[in-house]
C-alpha atoms as a PDB file:
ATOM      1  CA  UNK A   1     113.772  91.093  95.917  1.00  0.00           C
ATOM      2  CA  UNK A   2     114.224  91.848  99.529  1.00  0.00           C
ATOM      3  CA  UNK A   3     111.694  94.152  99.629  1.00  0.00           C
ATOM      4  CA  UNK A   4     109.070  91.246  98.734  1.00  0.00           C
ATOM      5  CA  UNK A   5     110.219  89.707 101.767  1.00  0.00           C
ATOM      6  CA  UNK A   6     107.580  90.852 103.714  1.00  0.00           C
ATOM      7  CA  UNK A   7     104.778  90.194 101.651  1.00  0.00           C
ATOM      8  CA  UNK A   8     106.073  86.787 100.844  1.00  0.00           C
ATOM      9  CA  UNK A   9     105.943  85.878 104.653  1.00  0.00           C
ATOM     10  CA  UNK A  10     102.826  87.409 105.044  1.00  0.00           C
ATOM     11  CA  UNK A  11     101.088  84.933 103.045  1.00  0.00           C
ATOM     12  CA  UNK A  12     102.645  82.214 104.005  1.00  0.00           C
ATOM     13  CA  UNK A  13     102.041  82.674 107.650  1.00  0.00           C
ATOM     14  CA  UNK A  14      98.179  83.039 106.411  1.00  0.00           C
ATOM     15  CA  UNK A  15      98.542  79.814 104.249  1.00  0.00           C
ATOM     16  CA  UNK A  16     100.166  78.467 107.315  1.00  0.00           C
ATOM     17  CA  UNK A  17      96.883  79.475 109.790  1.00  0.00           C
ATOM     18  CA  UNK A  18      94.295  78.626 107.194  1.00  0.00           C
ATOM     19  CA  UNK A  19      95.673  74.587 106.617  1.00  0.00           C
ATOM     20  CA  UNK A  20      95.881  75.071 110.710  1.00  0.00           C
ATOM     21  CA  UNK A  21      92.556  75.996 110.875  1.00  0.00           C
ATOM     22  CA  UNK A  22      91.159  73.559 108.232  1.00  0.00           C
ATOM     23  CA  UNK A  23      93.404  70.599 110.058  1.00  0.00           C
ATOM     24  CA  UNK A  24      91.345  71.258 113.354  1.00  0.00           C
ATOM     25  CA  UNK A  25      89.895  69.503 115.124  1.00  0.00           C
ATOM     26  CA  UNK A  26      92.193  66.580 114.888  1.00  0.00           C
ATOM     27  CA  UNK A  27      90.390  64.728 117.853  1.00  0.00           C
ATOM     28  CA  UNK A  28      87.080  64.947 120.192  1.00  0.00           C
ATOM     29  CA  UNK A  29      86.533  68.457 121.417  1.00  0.00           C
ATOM     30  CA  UNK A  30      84.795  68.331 124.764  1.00  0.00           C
ATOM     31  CA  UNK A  31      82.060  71.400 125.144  1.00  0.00           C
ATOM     32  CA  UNK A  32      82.370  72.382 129.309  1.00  0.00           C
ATOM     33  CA  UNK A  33      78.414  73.542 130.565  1.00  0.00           C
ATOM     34  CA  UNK A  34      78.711  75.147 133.836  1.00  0.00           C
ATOM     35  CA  UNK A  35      74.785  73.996 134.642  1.00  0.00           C
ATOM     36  CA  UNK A  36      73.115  70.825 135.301  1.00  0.00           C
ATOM     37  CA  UNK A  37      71.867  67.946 132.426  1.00  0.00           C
ATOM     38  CA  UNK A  38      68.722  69.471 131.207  1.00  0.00           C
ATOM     39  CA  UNK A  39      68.820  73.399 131.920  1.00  0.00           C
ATOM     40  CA  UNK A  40      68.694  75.858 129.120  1.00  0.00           C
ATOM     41  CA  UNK A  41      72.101  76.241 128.690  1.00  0.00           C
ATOM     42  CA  UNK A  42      72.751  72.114 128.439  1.00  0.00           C
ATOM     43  CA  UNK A  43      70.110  72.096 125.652  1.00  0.00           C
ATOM     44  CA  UNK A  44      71.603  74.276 123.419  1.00  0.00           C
ATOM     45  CA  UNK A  45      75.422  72.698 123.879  1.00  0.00           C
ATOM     46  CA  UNK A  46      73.986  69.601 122.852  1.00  0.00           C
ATOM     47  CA  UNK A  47      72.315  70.835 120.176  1.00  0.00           C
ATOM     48  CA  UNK A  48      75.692  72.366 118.678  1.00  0.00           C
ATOM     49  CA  UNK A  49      77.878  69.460 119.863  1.00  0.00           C
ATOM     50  CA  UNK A  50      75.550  67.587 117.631  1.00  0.00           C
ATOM     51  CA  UNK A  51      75.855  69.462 114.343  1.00  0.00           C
ATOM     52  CA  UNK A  52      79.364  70.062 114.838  1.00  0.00           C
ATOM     53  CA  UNK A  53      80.699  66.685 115.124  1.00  0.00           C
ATOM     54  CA  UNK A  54      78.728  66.374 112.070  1.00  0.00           C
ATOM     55  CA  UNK A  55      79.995  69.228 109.900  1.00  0.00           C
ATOM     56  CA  UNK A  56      83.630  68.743 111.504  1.00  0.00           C
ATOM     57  CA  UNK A  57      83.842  65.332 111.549  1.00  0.00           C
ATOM     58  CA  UNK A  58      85.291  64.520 115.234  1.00  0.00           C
ATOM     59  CA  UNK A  59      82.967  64.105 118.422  1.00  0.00           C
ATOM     60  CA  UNK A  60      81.918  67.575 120.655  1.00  0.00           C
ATOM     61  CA  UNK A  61      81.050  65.960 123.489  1.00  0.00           C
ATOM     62  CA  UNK A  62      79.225  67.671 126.271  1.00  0.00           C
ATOM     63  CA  UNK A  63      80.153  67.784 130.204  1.00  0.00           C
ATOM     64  CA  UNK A  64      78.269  69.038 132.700  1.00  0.00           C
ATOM     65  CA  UNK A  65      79.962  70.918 136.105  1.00  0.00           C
ATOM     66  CA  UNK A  66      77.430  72.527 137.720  1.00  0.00           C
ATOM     67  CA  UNK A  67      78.052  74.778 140.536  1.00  0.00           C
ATOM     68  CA  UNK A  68      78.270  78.042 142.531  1.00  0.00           C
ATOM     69  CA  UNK A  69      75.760  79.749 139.635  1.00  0.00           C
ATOM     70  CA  UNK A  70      78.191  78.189 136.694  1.00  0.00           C
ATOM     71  CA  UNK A  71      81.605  79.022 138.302  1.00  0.00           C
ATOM     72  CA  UNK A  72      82.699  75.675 138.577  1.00  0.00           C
ATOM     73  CA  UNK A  73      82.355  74.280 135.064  1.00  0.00           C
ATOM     74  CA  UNK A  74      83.628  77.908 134.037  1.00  0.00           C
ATOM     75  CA  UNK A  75      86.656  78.111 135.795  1.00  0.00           C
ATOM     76  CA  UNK A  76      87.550  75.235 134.550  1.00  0.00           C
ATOM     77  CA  UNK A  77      87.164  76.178 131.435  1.00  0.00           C
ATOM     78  CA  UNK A  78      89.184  78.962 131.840  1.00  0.00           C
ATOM     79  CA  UNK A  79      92.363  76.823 132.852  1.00  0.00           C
ATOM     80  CA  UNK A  80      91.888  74.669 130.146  1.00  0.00           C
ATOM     81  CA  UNK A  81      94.692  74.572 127.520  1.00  0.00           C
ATOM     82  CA  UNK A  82      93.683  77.039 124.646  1.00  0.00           C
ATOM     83  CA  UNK A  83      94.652  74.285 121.838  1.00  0.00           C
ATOM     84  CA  UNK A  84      90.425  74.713 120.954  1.00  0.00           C
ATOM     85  CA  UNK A  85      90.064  71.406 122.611  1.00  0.00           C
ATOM     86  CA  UNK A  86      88.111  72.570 125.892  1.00  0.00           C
ATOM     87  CA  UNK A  87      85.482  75.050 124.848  1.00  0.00           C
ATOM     88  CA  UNK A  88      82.756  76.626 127.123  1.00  0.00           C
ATOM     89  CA  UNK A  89      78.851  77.463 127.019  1.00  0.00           C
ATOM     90  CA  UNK A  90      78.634  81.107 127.728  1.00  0.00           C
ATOM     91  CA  UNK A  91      75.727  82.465 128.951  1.00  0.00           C
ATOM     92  CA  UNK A  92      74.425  85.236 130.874  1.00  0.00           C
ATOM     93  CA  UNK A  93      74.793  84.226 134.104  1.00  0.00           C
ATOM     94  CA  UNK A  94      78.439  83.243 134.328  1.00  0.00           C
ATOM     95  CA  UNK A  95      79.455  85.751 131.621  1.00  0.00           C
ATOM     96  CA  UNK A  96      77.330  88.502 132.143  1.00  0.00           C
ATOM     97  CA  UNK A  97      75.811  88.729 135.737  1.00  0.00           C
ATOM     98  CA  UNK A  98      78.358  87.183 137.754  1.00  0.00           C
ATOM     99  CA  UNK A  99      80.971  89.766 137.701  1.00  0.00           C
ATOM    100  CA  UNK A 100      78.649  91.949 139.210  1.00  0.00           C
ATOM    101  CA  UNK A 101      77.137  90.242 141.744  1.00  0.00           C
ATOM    102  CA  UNK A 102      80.185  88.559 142.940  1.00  0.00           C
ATOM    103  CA  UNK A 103      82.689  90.118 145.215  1.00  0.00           C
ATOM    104  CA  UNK A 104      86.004  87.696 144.449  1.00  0.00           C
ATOM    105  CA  UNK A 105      85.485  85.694 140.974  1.00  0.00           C
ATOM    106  CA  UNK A 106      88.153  83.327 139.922  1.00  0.00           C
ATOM    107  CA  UNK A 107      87.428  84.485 135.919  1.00  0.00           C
ATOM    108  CA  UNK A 108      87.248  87.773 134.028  1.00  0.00           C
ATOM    109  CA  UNK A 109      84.928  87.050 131.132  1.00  0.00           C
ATOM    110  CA  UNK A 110      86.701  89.320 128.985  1.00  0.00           C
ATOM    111  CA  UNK A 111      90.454  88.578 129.979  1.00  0.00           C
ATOM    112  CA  UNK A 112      90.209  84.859 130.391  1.00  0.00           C
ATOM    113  CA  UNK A 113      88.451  83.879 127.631  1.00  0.00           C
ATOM    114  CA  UNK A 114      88.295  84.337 123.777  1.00  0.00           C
ATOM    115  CA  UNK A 115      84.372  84.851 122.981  1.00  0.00           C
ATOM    116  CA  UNK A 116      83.003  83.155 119.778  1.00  0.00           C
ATOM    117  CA  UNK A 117      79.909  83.928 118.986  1.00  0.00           C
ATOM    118  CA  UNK A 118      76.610  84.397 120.721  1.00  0.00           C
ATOM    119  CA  UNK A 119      73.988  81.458 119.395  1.00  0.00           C
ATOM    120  CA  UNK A 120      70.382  82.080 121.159  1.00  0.00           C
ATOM    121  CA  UNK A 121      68.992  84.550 123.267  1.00  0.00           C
ATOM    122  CA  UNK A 122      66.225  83.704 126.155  1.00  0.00           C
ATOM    123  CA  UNK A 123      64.339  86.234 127.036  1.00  0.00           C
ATOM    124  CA  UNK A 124      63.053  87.262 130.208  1.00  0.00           C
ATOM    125  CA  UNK A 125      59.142  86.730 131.481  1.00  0.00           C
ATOM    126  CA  UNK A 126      57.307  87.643 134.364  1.00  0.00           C
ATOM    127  CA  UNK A 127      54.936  84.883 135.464  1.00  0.00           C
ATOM    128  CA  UNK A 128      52.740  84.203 138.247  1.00  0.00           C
ATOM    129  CA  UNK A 129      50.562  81.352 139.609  1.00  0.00           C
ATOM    130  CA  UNK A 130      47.046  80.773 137.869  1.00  0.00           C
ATOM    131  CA  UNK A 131      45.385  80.714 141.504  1.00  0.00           C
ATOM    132  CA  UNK A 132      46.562  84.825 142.078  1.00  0.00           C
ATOM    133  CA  UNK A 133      44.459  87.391 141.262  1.00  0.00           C
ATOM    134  CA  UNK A 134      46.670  88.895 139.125  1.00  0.00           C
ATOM    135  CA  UNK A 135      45.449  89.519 135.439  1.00  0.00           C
ATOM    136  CA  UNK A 136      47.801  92.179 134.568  1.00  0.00           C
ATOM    137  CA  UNK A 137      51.379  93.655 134.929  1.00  0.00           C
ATOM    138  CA  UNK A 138      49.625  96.405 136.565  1.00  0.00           C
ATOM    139  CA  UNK A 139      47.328  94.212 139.051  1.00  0.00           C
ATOM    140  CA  UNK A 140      50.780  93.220 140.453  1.00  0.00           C
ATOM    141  CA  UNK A 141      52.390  96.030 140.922  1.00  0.00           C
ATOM    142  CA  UNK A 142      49.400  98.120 142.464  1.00  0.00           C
ATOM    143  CA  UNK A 143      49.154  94.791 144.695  1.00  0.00           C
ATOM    144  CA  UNK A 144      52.939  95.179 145.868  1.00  0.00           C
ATOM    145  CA  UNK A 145      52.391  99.221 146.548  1.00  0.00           C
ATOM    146  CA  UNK A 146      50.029  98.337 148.697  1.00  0.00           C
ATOM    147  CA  UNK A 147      51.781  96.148 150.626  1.00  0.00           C
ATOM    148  CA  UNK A 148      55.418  96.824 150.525  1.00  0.00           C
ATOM    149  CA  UNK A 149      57.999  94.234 151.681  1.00  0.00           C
ATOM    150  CA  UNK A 150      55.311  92.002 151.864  1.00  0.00           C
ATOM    151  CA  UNK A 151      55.298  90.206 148.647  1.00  0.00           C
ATOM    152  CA  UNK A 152      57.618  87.437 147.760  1.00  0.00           C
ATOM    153  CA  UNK A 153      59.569  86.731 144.709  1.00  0.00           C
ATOM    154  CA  UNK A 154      61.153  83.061 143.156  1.00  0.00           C
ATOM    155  CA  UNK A 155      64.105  83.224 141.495  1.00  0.00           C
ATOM    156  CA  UNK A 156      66.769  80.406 140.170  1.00  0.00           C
ATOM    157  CA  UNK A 157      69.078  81.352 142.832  1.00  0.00           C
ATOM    158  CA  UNK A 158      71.345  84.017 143.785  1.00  0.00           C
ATOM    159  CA  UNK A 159      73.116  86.129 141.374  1.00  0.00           C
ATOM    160  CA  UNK A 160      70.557  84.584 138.352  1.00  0.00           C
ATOM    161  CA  UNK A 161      69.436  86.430 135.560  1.00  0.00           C
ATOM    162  CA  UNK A 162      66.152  85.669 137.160  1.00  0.00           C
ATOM    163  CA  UNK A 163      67.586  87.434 140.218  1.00  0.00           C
ATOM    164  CA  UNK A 164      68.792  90.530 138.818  1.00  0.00           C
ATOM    165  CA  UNK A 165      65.455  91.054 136.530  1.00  0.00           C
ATOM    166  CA  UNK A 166      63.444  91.010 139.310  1.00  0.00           C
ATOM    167  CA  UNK A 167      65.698  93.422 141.273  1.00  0.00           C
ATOM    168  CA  UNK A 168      65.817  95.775 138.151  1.00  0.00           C
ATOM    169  CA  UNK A 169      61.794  96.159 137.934  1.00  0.00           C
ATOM    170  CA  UNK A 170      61.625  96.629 141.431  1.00  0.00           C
ATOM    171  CA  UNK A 171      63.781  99.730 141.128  1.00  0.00           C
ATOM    172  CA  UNK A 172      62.134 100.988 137.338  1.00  0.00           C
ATOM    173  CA  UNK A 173      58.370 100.065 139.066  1.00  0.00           C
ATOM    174  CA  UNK A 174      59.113 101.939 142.294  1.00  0.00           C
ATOM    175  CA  UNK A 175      58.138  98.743 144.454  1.00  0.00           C
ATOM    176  CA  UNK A 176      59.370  96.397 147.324  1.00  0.00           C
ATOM    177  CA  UNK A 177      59.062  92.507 147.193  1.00  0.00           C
ATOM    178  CA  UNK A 178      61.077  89.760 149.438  1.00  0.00           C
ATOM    179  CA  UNK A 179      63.556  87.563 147.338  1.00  0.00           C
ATOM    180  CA  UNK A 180      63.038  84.449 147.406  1.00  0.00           C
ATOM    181  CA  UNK A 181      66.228  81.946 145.582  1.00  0.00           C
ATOM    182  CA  UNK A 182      65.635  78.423 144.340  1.00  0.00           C
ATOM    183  CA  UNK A 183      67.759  75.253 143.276  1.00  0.00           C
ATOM    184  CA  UNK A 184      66.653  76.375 139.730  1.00  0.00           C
ATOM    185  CA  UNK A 185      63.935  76.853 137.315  1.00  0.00           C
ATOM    186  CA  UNK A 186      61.940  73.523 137.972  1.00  0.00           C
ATOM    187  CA  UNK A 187      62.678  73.966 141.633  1.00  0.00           C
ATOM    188  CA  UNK A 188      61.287  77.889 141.427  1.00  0.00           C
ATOM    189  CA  UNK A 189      58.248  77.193 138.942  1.00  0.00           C
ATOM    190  CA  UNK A 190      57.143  74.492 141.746  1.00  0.00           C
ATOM    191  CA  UNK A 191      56.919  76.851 144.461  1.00  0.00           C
ATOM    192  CA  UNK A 192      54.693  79.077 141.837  1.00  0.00           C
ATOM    193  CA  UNK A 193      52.225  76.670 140.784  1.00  0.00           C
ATOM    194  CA  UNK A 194      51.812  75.831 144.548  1.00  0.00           C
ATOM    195  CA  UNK A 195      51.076  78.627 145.221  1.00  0.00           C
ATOM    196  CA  UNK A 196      53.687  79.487 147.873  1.00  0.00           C
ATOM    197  CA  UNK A 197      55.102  82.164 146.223  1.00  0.00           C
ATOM    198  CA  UNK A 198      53.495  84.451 143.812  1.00  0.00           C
ATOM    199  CA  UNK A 199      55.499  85.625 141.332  1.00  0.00           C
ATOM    200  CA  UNK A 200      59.027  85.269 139.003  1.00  0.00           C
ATOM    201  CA  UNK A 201      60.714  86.107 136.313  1.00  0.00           C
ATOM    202  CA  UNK A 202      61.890  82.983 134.157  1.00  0.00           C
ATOM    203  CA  UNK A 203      62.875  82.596 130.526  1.00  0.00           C
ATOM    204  CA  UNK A 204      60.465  82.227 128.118  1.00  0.00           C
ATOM    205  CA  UNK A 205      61.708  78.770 126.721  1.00  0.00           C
ATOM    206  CA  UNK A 206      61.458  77.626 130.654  1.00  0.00           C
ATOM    207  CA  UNK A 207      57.807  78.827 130.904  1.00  0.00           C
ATOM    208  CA  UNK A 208      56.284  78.159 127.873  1.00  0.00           C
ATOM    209  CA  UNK A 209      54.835  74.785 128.920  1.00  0.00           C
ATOM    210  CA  UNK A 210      53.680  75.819 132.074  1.00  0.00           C
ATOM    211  CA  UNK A 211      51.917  78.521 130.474  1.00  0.00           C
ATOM    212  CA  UNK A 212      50.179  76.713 127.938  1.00  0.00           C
ATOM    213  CA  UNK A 213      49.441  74.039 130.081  1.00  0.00           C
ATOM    214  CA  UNK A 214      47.722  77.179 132.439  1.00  0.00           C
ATOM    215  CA  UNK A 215      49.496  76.342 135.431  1.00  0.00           C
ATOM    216  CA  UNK A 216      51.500  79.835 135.171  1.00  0.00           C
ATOM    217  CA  UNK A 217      49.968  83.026 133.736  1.00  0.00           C
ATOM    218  CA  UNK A 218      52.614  85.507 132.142  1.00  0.00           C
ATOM    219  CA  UNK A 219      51.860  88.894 132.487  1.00  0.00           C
ATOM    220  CA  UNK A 220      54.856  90.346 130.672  1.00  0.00           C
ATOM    221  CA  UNK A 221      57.656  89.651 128.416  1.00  0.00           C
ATOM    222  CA  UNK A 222      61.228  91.774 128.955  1.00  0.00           C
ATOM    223  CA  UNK A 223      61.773  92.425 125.654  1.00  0.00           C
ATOM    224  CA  UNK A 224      61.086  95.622 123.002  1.00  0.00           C
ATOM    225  CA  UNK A 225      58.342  93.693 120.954  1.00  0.00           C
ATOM    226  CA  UNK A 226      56.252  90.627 121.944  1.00  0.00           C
ATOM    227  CA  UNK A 227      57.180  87.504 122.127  1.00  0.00           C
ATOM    228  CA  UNK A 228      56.217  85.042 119.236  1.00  0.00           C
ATOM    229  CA  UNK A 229      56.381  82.074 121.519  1.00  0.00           C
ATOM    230  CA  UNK A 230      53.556  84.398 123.808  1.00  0.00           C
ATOM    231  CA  UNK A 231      51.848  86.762 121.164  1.00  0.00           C
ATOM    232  CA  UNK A 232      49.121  87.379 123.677  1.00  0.00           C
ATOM    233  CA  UNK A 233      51.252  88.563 126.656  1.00  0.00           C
ATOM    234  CA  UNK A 234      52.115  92.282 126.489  1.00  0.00           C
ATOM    235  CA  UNK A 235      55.374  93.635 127.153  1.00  0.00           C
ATOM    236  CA  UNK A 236      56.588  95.352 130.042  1.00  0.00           C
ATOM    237  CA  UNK A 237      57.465  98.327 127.808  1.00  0.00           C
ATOM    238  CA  UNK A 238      53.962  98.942 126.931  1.00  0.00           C
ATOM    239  CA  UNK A 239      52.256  98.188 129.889  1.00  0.00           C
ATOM    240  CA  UNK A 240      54.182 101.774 131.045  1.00  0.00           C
ATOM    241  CA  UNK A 241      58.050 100.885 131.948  1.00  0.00           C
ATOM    242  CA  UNK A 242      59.891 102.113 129.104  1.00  0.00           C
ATOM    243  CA  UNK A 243      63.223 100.547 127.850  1.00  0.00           C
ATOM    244  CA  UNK A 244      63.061  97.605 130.228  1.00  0.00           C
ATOM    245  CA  UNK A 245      64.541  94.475 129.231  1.00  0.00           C
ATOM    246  CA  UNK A 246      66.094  91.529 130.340  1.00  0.00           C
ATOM    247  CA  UNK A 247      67.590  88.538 128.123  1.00  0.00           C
ATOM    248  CA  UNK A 248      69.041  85.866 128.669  1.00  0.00           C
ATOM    249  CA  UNK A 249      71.863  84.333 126.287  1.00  0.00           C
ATOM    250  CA  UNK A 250      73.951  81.571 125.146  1.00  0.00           C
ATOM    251  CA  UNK A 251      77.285  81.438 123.325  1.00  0.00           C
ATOM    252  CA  UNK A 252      79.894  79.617 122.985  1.00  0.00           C
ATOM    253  CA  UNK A 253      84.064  80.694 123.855  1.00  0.00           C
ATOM    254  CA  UNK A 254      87.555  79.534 124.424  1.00  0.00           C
ATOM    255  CA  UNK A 255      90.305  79.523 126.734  1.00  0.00           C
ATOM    256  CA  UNK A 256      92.325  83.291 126.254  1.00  0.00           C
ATOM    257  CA  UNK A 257      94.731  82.743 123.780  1.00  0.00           C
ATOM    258  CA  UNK A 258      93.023  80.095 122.096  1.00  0.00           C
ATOM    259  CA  UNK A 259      94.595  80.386 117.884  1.00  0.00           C
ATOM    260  CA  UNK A 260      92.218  82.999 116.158  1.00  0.00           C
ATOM    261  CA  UNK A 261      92.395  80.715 113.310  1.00  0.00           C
ATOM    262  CA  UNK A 262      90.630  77.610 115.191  1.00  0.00           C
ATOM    263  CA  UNK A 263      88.560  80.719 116.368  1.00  0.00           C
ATOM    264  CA  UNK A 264      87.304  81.772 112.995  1.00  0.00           C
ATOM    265  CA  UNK A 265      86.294  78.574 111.614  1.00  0.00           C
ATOM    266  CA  UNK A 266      84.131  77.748 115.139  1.00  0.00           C
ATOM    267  CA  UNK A 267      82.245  81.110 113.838  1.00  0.00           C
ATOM    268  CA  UNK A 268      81.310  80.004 110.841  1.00  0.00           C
ATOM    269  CA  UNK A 269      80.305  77.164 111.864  1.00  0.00           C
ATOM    270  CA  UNK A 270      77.953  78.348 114.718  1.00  0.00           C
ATOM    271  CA  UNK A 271      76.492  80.915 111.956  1.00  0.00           C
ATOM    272  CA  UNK A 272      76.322  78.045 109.297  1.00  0.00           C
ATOM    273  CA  UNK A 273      74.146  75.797 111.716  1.00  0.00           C
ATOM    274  CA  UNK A 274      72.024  78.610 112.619  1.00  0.00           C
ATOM    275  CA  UNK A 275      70.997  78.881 108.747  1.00  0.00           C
ATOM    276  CA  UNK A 276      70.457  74.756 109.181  1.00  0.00           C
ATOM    277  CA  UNK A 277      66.310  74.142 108.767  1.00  0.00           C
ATOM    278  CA  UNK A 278      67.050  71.405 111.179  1.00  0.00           C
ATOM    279  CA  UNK A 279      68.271  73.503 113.514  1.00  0.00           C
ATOM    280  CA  UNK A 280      66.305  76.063 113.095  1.00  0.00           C
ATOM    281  CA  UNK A 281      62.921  73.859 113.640  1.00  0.00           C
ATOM    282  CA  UNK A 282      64.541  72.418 116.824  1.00  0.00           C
ATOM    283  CA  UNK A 283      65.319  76.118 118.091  1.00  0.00           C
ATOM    284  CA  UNK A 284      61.775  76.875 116.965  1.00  0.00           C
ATOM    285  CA  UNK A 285      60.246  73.857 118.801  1.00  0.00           C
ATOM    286  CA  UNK A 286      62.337  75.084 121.713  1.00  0.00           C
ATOM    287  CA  UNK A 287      61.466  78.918 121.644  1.00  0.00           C
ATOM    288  CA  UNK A 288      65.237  80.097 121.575  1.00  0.00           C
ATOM    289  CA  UNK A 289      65.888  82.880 119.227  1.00  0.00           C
ATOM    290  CA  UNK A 290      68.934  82.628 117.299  1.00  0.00           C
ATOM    291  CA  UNK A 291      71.570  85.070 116.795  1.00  0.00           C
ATOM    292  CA  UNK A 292      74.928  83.811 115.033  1.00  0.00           C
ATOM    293  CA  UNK A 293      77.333  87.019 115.403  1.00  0.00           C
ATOM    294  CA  UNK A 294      80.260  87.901 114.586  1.00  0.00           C
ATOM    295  CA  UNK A 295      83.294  87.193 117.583  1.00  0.00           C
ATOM    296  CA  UNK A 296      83.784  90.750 117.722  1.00  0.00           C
ATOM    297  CA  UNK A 297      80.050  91.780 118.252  1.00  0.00           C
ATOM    298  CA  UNK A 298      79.925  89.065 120.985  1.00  0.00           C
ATOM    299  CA  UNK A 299      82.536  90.280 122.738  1.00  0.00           C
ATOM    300  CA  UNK A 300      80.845  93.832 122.499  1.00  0.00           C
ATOM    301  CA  UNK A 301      77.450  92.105 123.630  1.00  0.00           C
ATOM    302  CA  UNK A 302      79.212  90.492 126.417  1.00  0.00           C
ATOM    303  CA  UNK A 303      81.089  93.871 127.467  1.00  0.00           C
ATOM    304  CA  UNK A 304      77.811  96.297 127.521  1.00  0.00           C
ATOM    305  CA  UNK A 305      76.196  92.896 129.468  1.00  0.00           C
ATOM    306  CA  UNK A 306      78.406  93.251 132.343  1.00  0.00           C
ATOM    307  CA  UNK A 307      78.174  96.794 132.390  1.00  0.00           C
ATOM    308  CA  UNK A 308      74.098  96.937 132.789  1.00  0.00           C
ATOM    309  CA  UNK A 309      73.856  94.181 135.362  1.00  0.00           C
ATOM    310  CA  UNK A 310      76.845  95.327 137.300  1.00  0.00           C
ATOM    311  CA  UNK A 311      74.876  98.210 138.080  1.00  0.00           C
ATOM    312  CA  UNK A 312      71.290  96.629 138.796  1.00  0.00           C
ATOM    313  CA  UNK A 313      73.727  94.925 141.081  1.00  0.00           C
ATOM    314  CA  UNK A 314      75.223  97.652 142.868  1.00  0.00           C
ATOM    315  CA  UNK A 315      71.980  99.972 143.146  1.00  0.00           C
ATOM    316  CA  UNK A 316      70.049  96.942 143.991  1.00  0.00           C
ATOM    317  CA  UNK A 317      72.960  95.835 146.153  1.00  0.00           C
ATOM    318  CA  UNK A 318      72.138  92.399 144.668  1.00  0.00           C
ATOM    319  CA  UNK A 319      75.062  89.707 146.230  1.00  0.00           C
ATOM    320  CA  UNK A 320      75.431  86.161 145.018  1.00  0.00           C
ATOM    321  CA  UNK A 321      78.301  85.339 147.487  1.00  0.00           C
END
């Protein structure tokens, strides 16, 4: 008998975690985004606050705390209590750029918090006005040979993945351009169509519109096929750089220490929605691509993340502070 001891508390500790898991959540869960109302990463919170007060019966409510390129909201997050009441949008900025680009941060992605799956990627474009005369990936770049220094950039600030995606095909293209940092995409895209500034890299669910509408002219897409949001626009790979590529990402994660069992069952969920065809016809509509991984696998995504734009950082000696 004693030797069935062990077994026997073995599953009743996981009967014990599974009716824990299955009790939660007992009341609202409130969904921290570290950006402004409106910016990619609000979007998609709401969109998963909504289905998951749905499929889990209590209110995900969303609150924005914009600041310092998503510290803010995210240290807050962080010193949340990890009961799986205070969760966090985690995207690439805060997540996977910061850490690199900033000299004293007040989180470690990896330490602090308990990553539960990655939900849609964004992925990088370079755009510039419709008023240059640049057709072509290569038009640009022969442009900023020629003049070194002397061409300007946008970006969504310091530190953005905009930022460091710009700084990264200035070092694979072998050319020099000016940085120029904006209060954000809208703020940026402005200064494009105006024709103060030339060029930027935005994501393609930010550009889209602008795009179509012909006010912005994309002349590559950072990923390893093309875009189909932009079928037409060619990407930077095969217009002769390679391996390039930038994306942007959003997921969702905890407080460290946050029960694995409350954990689990906010996985499946996320994966479940991204099988809804509501959901996926609103992701559509918005030109995110979906992922749904496993916690593990984000936190893998997440680690190599840090790794790649820590050192665009460093060799670009890219500073957000």
């Amino acid at each position: 008998m004693p030797a069935c001891r062990p077994l026997f508390a073995a599953a009743l500790f996981a009967f014990a975690a599974s009716a824990f898991a299955q009790a939660y959540p007992a009341r609202p869960v409130k969904i921290i985004v570290p950006f402004t109302a409106g910016s990619a990463t609000d979007i998609i919170a709401r969109v998963v606050a909504d289905y998951l007060g749905k499929s889990m019966w209590q209110p995900f409510v969303v609150e924005n705390k914009p600041g310092a390129g998503g510290i803010v909201g995210t240290e807050q997050a962080k010193n949340s209590a990890p009961d799986g009441y205070t969760l966090v949008a985690a995207g690439s900025g805060p997540f996977g750029i910061n850490p690199g680009v900033y000299s004293k941060l007040p989180y470690d992605p990896l330490r602090d918090f308990e990553l539960i799956g990655n939900i849609v990627l964004t992925p990088q474009a370079l755009v510039v006005g419709s008023q240059t005369p640049y057709r072509t990936l290569k038009d640009f770049v022969a442009a900023a040979k020629a003049k070194p220094g002397e061409i300007a950039y946008a970006s969504l600030g310091n530190g953005s993945t905009s930022h460091l995606t710009m700084e990264a095909f200035q070092a694979t293209s072998g050319i020099k351009l000016n940085h120029i940092p904006f209060k954000g995409s809208s703020d940026a895209q402005t200064q494009i169509i105006g024709g103060s500034v030339p060029v930027m890299s935005d994501t393609v669910p930010g550009v889209l519109a602008q795009v179509k509408a012909g006010k912005l002219r994309a002349i590559g897409v950072a990923i390893p096929q093309r875009s189909p949001y932009l079928p037409d626009v060619p990407t930077i790979a095969e217009q002769g750089y390679p391996g390039f590529e930038s994306v942007g990402w959003i997921g969702l994660a905890a407080p460290a220490k946050t029960p694995a069992p409350i954990l689990d069952r906010l996985n499946a969920e996320l994966r479940k929605m991204l099988q809804d065809p509501a959901v996926k016809e609103r992701l559509d509509q918005l030109a995110f691509t979906p992922v749904g991984d496993s916690r593990s696998e984000f936190a893998t995504w997440v680690k190599n993340e840090i790794a790649k734009w820590s050192k665009v950082a460093k060799d670009s000696g890219a500073k957000a502070d």
